[in-house]
C-alpha atoms as a PDB file:
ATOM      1  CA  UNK A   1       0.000   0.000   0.000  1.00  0.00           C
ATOM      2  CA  UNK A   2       1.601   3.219  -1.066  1.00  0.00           C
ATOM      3  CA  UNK A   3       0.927   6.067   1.253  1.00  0.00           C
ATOM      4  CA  UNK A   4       1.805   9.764   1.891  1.00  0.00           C
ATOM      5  CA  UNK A   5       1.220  11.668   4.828  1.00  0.00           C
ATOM      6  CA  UNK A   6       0.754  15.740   4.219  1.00  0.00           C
ATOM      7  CA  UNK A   7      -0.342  18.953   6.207  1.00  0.00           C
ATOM      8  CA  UNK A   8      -3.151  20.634   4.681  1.00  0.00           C
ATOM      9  CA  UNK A   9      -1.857  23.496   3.030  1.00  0.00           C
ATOM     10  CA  UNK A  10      -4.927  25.409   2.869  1.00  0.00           C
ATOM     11  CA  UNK A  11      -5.449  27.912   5.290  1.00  0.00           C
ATOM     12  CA  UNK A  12      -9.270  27.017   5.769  1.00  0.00           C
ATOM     13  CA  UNK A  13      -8.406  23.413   5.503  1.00  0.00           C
ATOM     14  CA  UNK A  14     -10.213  20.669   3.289  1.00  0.00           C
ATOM     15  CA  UNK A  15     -13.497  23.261   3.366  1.00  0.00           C
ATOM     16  CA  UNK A  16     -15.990  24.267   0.292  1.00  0.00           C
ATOM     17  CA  UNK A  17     -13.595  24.908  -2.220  1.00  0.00           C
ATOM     18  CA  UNK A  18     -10.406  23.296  -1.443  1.00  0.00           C
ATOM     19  CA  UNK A  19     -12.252  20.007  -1.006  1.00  0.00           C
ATOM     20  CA  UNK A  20     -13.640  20.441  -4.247  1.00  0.00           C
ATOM     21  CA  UNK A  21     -10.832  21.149  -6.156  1.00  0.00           C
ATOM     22  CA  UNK A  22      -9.141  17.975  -4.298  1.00  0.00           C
ATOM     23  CA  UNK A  23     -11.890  15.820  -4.885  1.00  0.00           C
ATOM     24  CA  UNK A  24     -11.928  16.874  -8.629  1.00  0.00           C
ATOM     25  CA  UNK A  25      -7.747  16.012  -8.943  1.00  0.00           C
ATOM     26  CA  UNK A  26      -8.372  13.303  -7.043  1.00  0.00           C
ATOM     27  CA  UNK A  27     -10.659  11.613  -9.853  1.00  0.00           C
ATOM     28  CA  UNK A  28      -8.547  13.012 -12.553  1.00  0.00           C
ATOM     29  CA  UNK A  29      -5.971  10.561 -11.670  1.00  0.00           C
ATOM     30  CA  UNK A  30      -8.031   7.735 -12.228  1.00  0.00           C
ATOM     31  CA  UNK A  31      -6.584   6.019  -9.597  1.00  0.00           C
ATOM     32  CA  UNK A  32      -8.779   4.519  -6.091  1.00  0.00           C
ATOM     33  CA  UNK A  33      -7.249   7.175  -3.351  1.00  0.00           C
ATOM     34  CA  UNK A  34      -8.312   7.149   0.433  1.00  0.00           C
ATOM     35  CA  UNK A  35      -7.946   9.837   2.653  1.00  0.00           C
ATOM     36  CA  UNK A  36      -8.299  10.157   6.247  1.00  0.00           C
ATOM     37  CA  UNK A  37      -6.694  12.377   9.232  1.00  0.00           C
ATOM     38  CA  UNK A  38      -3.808  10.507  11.235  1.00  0.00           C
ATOM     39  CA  UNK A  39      -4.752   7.779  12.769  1.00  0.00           C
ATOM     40  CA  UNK A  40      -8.542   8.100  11.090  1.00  0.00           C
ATOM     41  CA  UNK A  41     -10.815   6.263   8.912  1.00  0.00           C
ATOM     42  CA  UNK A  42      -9.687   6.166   5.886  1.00  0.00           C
ATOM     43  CA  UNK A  43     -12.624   7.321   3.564  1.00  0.00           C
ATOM     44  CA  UNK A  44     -12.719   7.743  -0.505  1.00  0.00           C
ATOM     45  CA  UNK A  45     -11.101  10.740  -1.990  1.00  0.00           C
ATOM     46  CA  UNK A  46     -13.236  11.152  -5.000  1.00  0.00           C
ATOM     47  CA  UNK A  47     -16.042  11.702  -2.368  1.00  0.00           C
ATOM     48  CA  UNK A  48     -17.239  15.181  -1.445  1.00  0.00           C
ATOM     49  CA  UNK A  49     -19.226  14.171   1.349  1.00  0.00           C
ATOM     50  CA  UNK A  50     -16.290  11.798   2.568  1.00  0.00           C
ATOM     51  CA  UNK A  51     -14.001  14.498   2.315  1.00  0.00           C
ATOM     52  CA  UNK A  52     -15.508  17.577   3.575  1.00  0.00           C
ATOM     53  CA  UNK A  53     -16.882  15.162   6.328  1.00  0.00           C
ATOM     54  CA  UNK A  54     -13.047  14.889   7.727  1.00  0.00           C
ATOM     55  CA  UNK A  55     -13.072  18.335   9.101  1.00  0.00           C
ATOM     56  CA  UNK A  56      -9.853  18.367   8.061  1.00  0.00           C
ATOM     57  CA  UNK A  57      -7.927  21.987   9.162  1.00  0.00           C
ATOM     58  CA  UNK A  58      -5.221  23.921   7.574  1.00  0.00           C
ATOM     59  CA  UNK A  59      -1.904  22.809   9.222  1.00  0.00           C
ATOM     60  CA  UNK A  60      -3.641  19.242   9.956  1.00  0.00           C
ATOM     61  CA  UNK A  61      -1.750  16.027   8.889  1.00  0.00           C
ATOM     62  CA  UNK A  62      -3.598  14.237   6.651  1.00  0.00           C
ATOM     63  CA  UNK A  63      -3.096  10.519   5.153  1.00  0.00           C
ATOM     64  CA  UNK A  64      -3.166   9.758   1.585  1.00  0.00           C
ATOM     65  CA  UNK A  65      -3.268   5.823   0.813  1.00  0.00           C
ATOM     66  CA  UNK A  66      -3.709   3.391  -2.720  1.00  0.00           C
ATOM     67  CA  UNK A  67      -2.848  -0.183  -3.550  1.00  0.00           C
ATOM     68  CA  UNK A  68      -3.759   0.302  -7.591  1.00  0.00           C
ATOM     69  CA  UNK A  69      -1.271   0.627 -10.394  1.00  0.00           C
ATOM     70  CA  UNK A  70      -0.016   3.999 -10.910  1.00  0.00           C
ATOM     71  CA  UNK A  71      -0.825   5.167  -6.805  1.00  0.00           C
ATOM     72  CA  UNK A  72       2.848   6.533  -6.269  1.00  0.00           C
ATOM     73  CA  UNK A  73       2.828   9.201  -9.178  1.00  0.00           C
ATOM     74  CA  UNK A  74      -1.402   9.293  -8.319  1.00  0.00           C
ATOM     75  CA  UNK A  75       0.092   9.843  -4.493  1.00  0.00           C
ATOM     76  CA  UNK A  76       2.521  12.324  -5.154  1.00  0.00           C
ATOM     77  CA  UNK A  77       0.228  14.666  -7.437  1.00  0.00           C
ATOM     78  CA  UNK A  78      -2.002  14.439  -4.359  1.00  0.00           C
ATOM     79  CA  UNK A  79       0.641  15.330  -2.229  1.00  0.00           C
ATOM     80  CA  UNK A  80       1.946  18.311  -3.816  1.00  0.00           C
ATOM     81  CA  UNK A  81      -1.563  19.867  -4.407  1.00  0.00           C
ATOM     82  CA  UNK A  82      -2.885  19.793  -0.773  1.00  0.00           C
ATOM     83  CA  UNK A  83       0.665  20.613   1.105  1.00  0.00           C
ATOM     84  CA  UNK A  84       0.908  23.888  -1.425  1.00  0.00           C
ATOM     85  CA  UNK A  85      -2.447  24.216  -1.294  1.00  0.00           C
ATOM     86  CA  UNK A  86      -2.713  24.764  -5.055  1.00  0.00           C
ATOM     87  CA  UNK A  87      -5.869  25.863  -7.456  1.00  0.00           C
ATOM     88  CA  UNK A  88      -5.447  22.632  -9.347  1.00  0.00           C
ATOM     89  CA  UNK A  89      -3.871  19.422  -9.899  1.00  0.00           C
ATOM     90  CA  UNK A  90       0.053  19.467 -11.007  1.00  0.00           C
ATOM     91  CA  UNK A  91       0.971  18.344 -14.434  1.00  0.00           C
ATOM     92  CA  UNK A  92       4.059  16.965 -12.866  1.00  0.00           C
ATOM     93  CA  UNK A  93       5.790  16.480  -9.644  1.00  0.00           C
END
């Protein structure tokens, strides 16, 4: 299982828009992704409701996990957009 732990880079955390534009990268990569706080439930990242109900604040460790083909590039994508707390998904890492 490949995995990557992060801090929320968003200032309002994984709220309204942020979790939005995560969810929406998060299904662009076509990959299965869970996310969940430390030492949470993982839940499904392609999952508005999942996500948003994380409660997940800016600063906040979160964990990013996938067993499928392609998760560590998927993972790393992930990674990069919530730590920097980007507008959108990277085109590379």
């Amino acid at each position: 299982m490949a995995e990557r732990r992060v801090n929320v880079g968003w200032a309002e955390g994984l709220h309204a828009r942020p979790a939005s534009i995560f969810v929406r990268a998060a299904t662009a990569t076509g990959v299965p992704v869970t996310i969940s706080k430390a030492g949470g439930n993982p839940v499904n990242a392609a999952s508005m409701l999942a996500v948003l109900s994380l409660g997940a604040q800016g600063g906040e460790e979160i964990v990013l996990a996938s067993d499928a083909e392609g998760a560590d590039a998927a993972l790393d994508r992930l990674a990069k957009l919530v730590a920097e707390g980007l507008e959108e998904l990277p085109e590379t890492v």
